[in-house]
C-alpha atoms as a PDB file:
ATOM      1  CA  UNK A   1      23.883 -25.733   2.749  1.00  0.00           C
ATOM      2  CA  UNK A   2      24.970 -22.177   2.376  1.00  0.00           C
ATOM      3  CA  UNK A   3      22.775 -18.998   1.265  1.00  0.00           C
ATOM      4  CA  UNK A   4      25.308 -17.457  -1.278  1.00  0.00           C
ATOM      5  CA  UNK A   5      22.411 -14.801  -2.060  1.00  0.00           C
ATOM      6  CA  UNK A   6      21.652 -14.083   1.475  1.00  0.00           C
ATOM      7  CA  UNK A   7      25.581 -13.874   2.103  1.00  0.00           C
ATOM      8  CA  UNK A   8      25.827 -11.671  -0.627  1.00  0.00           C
ATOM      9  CA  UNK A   9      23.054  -9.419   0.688  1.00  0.00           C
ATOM     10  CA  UNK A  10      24.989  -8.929   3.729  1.00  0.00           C
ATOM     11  CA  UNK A  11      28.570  -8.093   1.992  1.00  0.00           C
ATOM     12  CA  UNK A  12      26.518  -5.565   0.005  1.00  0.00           C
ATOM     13  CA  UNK A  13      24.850  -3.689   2.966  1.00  0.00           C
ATOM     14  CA  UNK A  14      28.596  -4.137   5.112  1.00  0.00           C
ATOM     15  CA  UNK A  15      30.170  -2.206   2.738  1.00  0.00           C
ATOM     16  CA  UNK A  16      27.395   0.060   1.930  1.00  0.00           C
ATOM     17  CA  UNK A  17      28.514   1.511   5.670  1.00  0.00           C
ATOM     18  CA  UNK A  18      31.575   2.909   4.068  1.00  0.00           C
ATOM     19  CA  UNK A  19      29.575   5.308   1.740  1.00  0.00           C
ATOM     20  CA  UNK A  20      27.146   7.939   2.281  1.00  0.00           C
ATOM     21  CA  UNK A  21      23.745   5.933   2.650  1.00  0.00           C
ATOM     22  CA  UNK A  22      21.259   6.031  -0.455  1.00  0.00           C
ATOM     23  CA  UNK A  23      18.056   8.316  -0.295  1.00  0.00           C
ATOM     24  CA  UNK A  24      15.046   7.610   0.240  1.00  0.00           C
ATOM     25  CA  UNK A  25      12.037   9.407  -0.194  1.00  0.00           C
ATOM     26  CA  UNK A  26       8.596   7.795   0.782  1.00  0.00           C
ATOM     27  CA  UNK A  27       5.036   9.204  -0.102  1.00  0.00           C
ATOM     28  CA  UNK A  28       2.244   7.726   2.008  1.00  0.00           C
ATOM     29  CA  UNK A  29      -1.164   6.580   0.073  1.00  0.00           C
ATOM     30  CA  UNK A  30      -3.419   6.489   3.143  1.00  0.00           C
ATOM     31  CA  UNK A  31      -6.692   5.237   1.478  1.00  0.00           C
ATOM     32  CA  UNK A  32      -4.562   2.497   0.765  1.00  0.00           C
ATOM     33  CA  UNK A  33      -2.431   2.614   3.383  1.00  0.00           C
ATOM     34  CA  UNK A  34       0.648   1.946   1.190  1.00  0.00           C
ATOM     35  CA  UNK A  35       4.002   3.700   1.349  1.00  0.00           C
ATOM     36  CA  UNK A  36       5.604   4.072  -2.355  1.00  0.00           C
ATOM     37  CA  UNK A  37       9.736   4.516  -1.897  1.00  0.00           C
ATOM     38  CA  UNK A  38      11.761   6.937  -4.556  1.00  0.00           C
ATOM     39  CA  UNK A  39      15.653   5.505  -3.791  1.00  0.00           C
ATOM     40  CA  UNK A  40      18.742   6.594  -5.651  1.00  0.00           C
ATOM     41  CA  UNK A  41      22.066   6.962  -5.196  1.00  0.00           C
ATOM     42  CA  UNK A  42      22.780  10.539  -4.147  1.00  0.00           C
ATOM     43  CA  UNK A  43      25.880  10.781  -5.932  1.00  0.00           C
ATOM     44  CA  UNK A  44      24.960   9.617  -9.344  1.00  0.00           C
ATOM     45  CA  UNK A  45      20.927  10.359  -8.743  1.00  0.00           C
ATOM     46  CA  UNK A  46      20.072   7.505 -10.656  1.00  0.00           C
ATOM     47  CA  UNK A  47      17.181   5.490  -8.818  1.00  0.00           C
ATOM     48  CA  UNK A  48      14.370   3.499  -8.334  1.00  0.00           C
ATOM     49  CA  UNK A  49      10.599   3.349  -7.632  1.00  0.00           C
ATOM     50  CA  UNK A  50       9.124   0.420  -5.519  1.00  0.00           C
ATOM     51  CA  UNK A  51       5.346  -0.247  -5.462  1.00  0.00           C
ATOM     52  CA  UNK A  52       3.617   2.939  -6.393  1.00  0.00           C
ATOM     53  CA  UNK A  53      -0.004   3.625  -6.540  1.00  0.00           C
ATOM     54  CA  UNK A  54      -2.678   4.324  -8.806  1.00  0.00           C
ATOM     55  CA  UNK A  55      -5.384   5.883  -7.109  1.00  0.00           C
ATOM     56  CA  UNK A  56      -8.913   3.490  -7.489  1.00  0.00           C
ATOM     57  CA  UNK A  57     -12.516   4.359  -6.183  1.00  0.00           C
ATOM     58  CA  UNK A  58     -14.070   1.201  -6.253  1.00  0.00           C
ATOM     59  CA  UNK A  59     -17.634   2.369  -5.755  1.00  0.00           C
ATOM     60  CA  UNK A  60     -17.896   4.575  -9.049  1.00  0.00           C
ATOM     61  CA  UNK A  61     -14.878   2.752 -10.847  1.00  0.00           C
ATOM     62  CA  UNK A  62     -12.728   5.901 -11.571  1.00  0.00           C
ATOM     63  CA  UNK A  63      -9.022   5.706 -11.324  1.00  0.00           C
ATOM     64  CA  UNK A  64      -6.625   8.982 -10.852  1.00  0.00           C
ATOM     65  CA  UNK A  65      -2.591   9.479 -10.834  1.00  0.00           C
ATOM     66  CA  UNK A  66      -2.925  11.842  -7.990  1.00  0.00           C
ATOM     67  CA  UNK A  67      -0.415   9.711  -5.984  1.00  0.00           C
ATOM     68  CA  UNK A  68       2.106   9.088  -9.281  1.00  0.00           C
ATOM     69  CA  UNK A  69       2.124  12.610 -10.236  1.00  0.00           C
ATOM     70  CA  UNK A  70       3.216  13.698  -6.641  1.00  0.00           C
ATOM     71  CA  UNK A  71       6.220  11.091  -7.634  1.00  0.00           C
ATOM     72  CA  UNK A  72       6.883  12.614 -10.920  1.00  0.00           C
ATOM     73  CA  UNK A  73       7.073  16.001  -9.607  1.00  0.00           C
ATOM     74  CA  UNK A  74       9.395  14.867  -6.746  1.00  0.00           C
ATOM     75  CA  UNK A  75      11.975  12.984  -9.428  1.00  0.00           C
ATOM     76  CA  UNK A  76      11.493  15.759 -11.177  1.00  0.00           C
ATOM     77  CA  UNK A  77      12.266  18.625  -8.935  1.00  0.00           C
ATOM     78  CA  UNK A  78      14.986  16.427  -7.651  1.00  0.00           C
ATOM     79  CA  UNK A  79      17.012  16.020 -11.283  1.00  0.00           C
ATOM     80  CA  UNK A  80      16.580  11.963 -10.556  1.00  0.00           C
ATOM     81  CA  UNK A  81      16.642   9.381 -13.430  1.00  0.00           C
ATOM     82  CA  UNK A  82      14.823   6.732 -12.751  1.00  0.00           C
ATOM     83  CA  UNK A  83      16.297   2.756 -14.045  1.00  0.00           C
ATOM     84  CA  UNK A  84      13.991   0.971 -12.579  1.00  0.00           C
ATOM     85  CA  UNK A  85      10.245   0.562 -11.360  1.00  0.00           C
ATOM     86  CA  UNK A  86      10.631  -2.142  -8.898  1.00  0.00           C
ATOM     87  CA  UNK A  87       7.450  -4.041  -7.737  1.00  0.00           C
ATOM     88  CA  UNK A  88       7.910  -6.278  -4.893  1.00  0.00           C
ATOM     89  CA  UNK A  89       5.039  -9.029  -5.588  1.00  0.00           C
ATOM     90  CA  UNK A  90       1.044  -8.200  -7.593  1.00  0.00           C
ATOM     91  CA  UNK A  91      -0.271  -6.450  -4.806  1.00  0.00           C
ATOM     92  CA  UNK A  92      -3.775  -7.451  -3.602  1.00  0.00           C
ATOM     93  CA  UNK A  93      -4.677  -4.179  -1.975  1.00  0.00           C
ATOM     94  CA  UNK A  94      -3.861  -1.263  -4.576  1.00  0.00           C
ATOM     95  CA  UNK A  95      -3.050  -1.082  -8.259  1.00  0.00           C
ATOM     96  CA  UNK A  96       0.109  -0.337  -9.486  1.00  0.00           C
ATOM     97  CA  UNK A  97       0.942   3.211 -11.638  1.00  0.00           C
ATOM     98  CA  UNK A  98       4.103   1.414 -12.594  1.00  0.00           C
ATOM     99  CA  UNK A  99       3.307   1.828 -16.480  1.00  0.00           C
ATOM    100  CA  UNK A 100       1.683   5.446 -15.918  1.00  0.00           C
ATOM    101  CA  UNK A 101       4.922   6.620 -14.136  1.00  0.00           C
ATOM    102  CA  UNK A 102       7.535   4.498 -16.935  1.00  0.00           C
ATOM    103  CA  UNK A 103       5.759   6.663 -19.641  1.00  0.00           C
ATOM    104  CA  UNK A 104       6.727   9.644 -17.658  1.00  0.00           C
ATOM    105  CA  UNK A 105       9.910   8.711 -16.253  1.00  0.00           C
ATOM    106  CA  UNK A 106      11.750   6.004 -17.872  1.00  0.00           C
ATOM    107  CA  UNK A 107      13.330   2.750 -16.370  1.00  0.00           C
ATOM    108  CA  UNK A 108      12.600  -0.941 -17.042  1.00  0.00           C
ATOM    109  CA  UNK A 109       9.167  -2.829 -14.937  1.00  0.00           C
ATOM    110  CA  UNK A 110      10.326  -5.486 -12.771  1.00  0.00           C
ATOM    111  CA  UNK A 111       9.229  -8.010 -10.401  1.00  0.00           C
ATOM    112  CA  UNK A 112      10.465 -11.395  -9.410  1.00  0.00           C
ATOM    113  CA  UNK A 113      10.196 -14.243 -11.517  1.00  0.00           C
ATOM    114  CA  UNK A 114       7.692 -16.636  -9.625  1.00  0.00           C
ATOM    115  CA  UNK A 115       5.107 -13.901 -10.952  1.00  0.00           C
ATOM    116  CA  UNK A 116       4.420 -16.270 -13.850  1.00  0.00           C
ATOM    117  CA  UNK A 117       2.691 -18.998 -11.152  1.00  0.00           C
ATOM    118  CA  UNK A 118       0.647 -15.874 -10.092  1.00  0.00           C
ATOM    119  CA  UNK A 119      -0.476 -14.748 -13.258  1.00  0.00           C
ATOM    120  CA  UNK A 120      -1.111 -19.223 -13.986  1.00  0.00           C
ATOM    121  CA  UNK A 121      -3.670 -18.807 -10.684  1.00  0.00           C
ATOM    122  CA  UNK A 122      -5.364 -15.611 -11.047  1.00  0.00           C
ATOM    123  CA  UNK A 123      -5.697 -15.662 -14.947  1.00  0.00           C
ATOM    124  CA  UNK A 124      -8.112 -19.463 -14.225  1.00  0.00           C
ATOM    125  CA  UNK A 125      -9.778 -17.513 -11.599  1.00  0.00           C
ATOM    126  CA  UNK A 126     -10.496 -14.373 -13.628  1.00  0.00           C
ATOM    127  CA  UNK A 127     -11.086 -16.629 -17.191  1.00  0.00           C
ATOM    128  CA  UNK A 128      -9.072 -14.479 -18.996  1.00  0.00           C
ATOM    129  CA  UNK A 129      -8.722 -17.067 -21.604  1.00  0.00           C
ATOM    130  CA  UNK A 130      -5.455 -17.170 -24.254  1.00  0.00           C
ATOM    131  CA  UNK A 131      -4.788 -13.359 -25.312  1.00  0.00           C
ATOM    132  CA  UNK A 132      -3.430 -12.978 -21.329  1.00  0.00           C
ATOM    133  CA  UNK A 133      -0.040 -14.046 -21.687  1.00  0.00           C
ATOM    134  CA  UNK A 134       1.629 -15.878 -18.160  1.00  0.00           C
ATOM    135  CA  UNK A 135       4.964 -16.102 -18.978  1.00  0.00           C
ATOM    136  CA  UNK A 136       5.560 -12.782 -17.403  1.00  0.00           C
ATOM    137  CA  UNK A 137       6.001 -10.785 -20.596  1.00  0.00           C
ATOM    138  CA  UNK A 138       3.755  -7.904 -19.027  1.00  0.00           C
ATOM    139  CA  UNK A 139       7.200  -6.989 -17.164  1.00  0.00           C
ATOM    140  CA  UNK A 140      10.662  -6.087 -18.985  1.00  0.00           C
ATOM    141  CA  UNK A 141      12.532  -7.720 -16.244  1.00  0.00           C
ATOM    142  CA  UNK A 142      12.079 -10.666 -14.132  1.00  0.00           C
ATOM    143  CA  UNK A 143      14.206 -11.151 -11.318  1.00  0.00           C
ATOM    144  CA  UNK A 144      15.986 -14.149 -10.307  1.00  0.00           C
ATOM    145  CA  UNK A 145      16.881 -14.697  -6.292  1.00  0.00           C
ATOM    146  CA  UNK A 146      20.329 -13.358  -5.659  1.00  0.00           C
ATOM    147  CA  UNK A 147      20.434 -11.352  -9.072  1.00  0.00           C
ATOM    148  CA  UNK A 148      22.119  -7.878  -8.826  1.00  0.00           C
ATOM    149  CA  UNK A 149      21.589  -4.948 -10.096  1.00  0.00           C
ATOM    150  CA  UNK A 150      22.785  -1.390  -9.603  1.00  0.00           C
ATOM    151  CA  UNK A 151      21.028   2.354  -9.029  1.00  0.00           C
ATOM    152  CA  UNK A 152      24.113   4.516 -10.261  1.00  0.00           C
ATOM    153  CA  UNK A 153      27.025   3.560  -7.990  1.00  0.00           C
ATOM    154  CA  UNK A 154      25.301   1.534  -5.501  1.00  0.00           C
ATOM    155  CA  UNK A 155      25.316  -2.178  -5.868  1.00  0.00           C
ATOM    156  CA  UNK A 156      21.796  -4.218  -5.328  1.00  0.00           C
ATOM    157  CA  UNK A 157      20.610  -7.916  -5.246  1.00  0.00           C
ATOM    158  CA  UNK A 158      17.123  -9.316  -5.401  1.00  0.00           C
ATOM    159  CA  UNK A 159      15.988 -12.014  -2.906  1.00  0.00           C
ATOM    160  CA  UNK A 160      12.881 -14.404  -3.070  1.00  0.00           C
ATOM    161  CA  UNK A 161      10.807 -13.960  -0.438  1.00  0.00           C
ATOM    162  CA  UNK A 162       7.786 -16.126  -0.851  1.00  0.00           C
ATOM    163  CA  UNK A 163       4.899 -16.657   1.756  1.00  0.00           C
ATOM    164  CA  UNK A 164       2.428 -13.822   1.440  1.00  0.00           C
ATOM    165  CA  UNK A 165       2.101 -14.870  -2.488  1.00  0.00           C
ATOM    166  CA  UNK A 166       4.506 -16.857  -4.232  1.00  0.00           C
ATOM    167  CA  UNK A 167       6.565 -14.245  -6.135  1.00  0.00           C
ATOM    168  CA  UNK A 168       7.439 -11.943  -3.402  1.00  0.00           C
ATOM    169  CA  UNK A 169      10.772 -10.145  -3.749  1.00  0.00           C
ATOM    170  CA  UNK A 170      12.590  -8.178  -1.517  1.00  0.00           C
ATOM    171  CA  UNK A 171      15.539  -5.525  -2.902  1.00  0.00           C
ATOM    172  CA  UNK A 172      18.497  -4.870  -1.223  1.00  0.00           C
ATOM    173  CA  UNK A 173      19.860  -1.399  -2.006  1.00  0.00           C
ATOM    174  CA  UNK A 174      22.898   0.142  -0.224  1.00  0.00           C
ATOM    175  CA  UNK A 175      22.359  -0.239   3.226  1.00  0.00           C
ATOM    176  CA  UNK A 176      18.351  -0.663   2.997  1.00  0.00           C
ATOM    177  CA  UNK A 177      15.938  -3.528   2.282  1.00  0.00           C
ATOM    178  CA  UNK A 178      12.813  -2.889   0.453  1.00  0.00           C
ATOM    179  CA  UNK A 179      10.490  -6.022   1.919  1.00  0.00           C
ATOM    180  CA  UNK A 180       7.241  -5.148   0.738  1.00  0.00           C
ATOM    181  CA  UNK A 181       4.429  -7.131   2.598  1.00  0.00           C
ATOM    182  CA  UNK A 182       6.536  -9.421   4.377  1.00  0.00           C
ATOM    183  CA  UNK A 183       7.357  -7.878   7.375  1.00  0.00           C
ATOM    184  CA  UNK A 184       5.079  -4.809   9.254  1.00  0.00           C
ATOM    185  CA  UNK A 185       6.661  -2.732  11.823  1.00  0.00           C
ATOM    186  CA  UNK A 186       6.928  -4.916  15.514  1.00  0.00           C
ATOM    187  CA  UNK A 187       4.456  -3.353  16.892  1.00  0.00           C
ATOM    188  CA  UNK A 188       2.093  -4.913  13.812  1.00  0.00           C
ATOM    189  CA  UNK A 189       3.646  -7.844  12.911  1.00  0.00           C
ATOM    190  CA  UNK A 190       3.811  -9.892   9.712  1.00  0.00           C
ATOM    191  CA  UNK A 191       1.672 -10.173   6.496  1.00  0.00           C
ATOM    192  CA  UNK A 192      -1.109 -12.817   5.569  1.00  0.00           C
ATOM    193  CA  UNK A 193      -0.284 -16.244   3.966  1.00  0.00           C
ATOM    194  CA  UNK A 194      -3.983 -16.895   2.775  1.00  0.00           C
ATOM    195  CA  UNK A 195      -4.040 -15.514  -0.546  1.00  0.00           C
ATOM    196  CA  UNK A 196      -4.087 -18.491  -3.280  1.00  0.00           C
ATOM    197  CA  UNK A 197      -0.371 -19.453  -3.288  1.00  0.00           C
ATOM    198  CA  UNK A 198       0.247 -18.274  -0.037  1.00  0.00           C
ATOM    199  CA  UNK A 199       2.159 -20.113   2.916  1.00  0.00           C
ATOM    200  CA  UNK A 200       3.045 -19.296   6.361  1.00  0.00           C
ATOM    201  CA  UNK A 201       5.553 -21.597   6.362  1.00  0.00           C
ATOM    202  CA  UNK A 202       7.454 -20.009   3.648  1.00  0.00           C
ATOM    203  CA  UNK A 203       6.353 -16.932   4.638  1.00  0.00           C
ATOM    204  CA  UNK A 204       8.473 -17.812   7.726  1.00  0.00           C
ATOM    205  CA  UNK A 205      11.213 -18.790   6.545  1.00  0.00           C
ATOM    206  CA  UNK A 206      11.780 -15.893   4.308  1.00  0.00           C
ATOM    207  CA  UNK A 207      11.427 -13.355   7.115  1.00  0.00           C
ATOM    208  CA  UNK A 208      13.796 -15.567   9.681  1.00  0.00           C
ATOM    209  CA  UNK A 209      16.366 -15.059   5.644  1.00  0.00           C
ATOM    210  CA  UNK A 210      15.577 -11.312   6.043  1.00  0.00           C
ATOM    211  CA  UNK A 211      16.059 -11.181   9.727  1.00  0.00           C
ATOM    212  CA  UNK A 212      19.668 -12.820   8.890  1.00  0.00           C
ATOM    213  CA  UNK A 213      20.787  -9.774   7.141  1.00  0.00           C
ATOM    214  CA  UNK A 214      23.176  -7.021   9.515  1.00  0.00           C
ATOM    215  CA  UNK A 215      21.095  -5.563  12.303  1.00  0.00           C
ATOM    216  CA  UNK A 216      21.556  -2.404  10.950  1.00  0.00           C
ATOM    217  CA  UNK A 217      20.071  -2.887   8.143  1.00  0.00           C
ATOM    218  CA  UNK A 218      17.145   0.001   7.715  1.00  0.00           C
ATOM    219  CA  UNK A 219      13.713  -1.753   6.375  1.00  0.00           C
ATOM    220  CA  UNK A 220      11.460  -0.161   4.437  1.00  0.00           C
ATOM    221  CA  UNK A 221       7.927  -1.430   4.447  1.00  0.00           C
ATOM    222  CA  UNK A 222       5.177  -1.613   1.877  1.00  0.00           C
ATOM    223  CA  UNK A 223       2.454  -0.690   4.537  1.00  0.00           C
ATOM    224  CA  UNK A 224       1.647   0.361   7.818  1.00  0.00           C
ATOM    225  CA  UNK A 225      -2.130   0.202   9.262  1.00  0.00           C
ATOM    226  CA  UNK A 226      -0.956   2.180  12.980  1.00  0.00           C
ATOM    227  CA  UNK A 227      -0.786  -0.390  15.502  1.00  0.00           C
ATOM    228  CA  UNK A 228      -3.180  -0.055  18.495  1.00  0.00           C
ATOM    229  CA  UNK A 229      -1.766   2.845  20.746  1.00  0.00           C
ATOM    230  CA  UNK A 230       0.143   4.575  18.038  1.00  0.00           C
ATOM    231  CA  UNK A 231      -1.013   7.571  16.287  1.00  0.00           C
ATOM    232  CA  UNK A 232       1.357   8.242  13.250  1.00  0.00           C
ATOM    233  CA  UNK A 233       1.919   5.842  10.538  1.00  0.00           C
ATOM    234  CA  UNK A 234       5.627   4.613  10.431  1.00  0.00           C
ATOM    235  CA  UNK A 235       7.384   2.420   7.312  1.00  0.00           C
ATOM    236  CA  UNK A 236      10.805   2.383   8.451  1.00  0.00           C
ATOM    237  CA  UNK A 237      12.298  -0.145  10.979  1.00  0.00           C
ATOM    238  CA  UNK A 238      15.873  -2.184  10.958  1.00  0.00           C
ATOM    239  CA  UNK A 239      15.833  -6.023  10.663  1.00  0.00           C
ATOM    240  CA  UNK A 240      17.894  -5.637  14.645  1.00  0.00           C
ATOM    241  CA  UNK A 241      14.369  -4.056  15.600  1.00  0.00           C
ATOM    242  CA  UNK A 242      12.177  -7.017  14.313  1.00  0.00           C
ATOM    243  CA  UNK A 243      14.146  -9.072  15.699  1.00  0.00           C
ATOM    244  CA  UNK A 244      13.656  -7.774  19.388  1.00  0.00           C
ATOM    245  CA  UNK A 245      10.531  -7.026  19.441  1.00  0.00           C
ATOM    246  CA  UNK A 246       8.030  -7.660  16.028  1.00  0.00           C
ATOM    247  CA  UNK A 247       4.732  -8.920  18.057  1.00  0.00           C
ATOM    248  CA  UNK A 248       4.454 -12.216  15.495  1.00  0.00           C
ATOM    249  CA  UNK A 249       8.336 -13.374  15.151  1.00  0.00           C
ATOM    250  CA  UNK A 250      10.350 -11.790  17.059  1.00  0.00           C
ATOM    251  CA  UNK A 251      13.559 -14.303  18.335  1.00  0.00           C
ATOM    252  CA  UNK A 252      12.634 -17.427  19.961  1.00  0.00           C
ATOM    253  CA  UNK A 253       9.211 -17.578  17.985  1.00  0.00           C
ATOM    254  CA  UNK A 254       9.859 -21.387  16.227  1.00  0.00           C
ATOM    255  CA  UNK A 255       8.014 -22.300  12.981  1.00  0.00           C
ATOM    256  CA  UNK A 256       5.596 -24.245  14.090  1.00  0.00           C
ATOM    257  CA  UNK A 257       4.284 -21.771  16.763  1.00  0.00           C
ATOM    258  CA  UNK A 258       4.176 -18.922  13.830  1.00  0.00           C
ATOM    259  CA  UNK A 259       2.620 -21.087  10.968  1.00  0.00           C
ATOM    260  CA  UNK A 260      -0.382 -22.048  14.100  1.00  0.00           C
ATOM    261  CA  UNK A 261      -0.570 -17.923  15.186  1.00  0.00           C
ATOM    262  CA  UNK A 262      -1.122 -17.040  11.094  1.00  0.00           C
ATOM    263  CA  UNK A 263      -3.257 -19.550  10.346  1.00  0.00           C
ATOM    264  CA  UNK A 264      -5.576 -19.036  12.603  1.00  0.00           C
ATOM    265  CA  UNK A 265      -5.450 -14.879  12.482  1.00  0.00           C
ATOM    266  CA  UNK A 266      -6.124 -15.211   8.756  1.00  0.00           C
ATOM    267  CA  UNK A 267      -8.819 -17.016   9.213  1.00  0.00           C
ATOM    268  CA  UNK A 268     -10.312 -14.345  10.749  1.00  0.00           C
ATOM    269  CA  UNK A 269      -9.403 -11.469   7.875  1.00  0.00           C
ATOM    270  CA  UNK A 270     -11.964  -9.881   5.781  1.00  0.00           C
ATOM    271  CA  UNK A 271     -10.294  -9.656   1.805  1.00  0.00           C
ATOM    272  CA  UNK A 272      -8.779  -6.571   1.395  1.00  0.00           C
ATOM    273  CA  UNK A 273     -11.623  -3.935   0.049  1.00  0.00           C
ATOM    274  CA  UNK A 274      -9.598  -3.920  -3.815  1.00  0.00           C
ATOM    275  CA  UNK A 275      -8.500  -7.295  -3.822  1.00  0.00           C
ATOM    276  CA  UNK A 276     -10.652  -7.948  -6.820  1.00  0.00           C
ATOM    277  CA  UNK A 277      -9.738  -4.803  -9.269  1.00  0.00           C
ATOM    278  CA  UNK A 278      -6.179  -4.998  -7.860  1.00  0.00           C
ATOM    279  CA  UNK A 279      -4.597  -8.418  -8.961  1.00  0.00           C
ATOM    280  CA  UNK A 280      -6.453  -8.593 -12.030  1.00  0.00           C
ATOM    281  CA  UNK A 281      -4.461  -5.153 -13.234  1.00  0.00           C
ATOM    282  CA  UNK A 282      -1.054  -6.085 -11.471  1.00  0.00           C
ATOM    283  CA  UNK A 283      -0.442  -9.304 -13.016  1.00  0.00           C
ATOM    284  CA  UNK A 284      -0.657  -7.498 -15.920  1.00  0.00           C
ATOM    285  CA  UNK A 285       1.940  -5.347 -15.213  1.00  0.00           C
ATOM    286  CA  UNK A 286      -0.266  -2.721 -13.609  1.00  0.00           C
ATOM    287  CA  UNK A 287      -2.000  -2.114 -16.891  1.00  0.00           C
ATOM    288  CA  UNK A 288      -5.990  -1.590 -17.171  1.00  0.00           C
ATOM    289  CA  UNK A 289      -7.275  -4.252 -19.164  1.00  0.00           C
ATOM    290  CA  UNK A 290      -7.751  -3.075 -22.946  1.00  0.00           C
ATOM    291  CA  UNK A 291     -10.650  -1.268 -24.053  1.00  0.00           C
ATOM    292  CA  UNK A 292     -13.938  -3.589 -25.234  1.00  0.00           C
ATOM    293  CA  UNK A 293     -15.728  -2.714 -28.759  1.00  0.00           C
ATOM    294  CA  UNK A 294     -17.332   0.717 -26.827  1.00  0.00           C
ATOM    295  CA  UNK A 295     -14.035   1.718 -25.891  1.00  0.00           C
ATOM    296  CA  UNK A 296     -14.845   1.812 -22.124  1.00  0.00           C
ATOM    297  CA  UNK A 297     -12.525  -0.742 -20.134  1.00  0.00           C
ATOM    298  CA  UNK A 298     -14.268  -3.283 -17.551  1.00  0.00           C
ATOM    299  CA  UNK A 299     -13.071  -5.330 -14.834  1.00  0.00           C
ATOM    300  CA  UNK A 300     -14.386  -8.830 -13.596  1.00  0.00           C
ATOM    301  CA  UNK A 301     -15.957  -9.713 -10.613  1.00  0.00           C
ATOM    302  CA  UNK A 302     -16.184 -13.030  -9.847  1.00  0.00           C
ATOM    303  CA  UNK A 303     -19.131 -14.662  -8.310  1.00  0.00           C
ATOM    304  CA  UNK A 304     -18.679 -17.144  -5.415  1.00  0.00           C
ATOM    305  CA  UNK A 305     -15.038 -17.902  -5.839  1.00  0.00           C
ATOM    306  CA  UNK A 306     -13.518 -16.007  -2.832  1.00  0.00           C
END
């Protein structure tokens, strides 16, 4: 059985090599140690967000745009229209500015379309009872795998990447892949599969479907935590690079031997410090919840459940 999407992928990013390469311009959130990417197509500058931040202090419950205005100004100053706000899965580790940043900016929400069985498992766990809708309606786009889309002149496709939750989505644009949490840099390795949906299994098999794509391919990563005995944070690799040398699946790791190594390192993973605040606002979209009969806004936190 063929992968049409996957060979699709690759005919996009073969002939991507025969045009100047798309932009990209990363800004690192290091509290959260997440890097947001501004891509476009350098000819057209139309372009693309994926996974930005809204800035969250979970001790006094105050949120800031800090991070998304340093985007704004940077589309701004660079004359960029932005199409699309691309979010590669409900992150459990910041919350999204995606709806902050479309008021300023423009461009259609997106994620892929196996956020509705998120949004089914988080809105039991969180009680948020009928008015939370879970058909993904939160989003104005829902991606299928192998869909395409375009930023200006340069061609994309969406793949399905599931493991770390079961929506993940990577975007191929031009010559780059935008993987979010599925893949670290080698020296780090790969993401967790023990989130409620996760699986290592899949999780495997959609990085060996990444690793598939042209070794030249440049990856650009949702985080980076600076691997023991490096001092700089790095979110840039190629899929030829992971495959030589990424610490958890590098070539001649099987399955079986990967699913054992996760399992048991998750295991031993504390819940990332906004876990809670986090996927409550991103499977809505990245909005706050609304505001209660005293106009302030409140978010759960569930007793004995994690």
């Amino acid at each position: 059985m063929t992968d049409a999407a996957l060979g699709r992928a690759s005919d996009l990013i073969l002939a991507a090599a025969k045009r100047p390469p798309i932009r990209v311009e990363s800004l690192f959130d290091e509290p959260t140690f997440t890097a947001t990417h501004v891509v476009y197509d350098p000819a057209t500058r139309h372009g693309a967000i994926v996974d930005s931040v809204l800035n969250f202090d979970a001790a006094s419950g105050r949120t800031s745009t800090r991070g998304a205005d340093a985007i704004i100004d940077y589309v701004k100053r660079e004359s960029l229209t932005i199409d699309w706000l691309l979010e590669t899965h409900a992150h459990a580790d910041h919350l999204s500015a995606a709806p902050y940043l479309q008021a300023e900016l423009g461009g259609k929400l997106a994620i892929g379309r196996e956020i509705t069985t998120v949004q089914n498992v988080f809105g039991k766990v969180f009680n948020f009872g009928t008015e939370f809708a879970r058909d993904g309606s939160q989003f104005d786009h829902l991606f299928d795998d192998g869909e395409t889309f375009a930023l200006g002149d340069v061609p994309a496709i969406a793949l399905h990447v599931p493991g770390h939750t079961p929506a993940d989505v990577a975007y191929v644009i031009g010559d780059a892949a935008f993987v979010g949490d599925t893949l670290f840099m080698p020296d780090y390795g790969t993401a967790r599969a023990d989130f409620p949906g996760g699986d290592a299994r899949a999780l495997y098999r959609s990085i060996r479907r990444l690793m598939a794509l042209p070794g030249a391919t440049r990856l650009f990563l949702c985080h980076d935590y600076k691997a023991p005995g490096r001092d700089h944070y790095v979110w840039e690799t190629t899929v030829g690079a992971e495959r030589a040398s990424n610490i958890h699946v590098h070539d001649g790791i099987g399955e079986d031997a990967f699913v054992e190594m996760r399992t048991r390192r998750d295991a031993t993973l504390d819940l990332p410090h906004l876990i809670l605040p986090s996927v409550q606002v991103n499977v809505r979209g990245g909005r706050l919840p609304p505001p209660e009969d005293n106009g302030a806004r409140y978010l759960k936190l569930p007793l004995d459940v994690f």
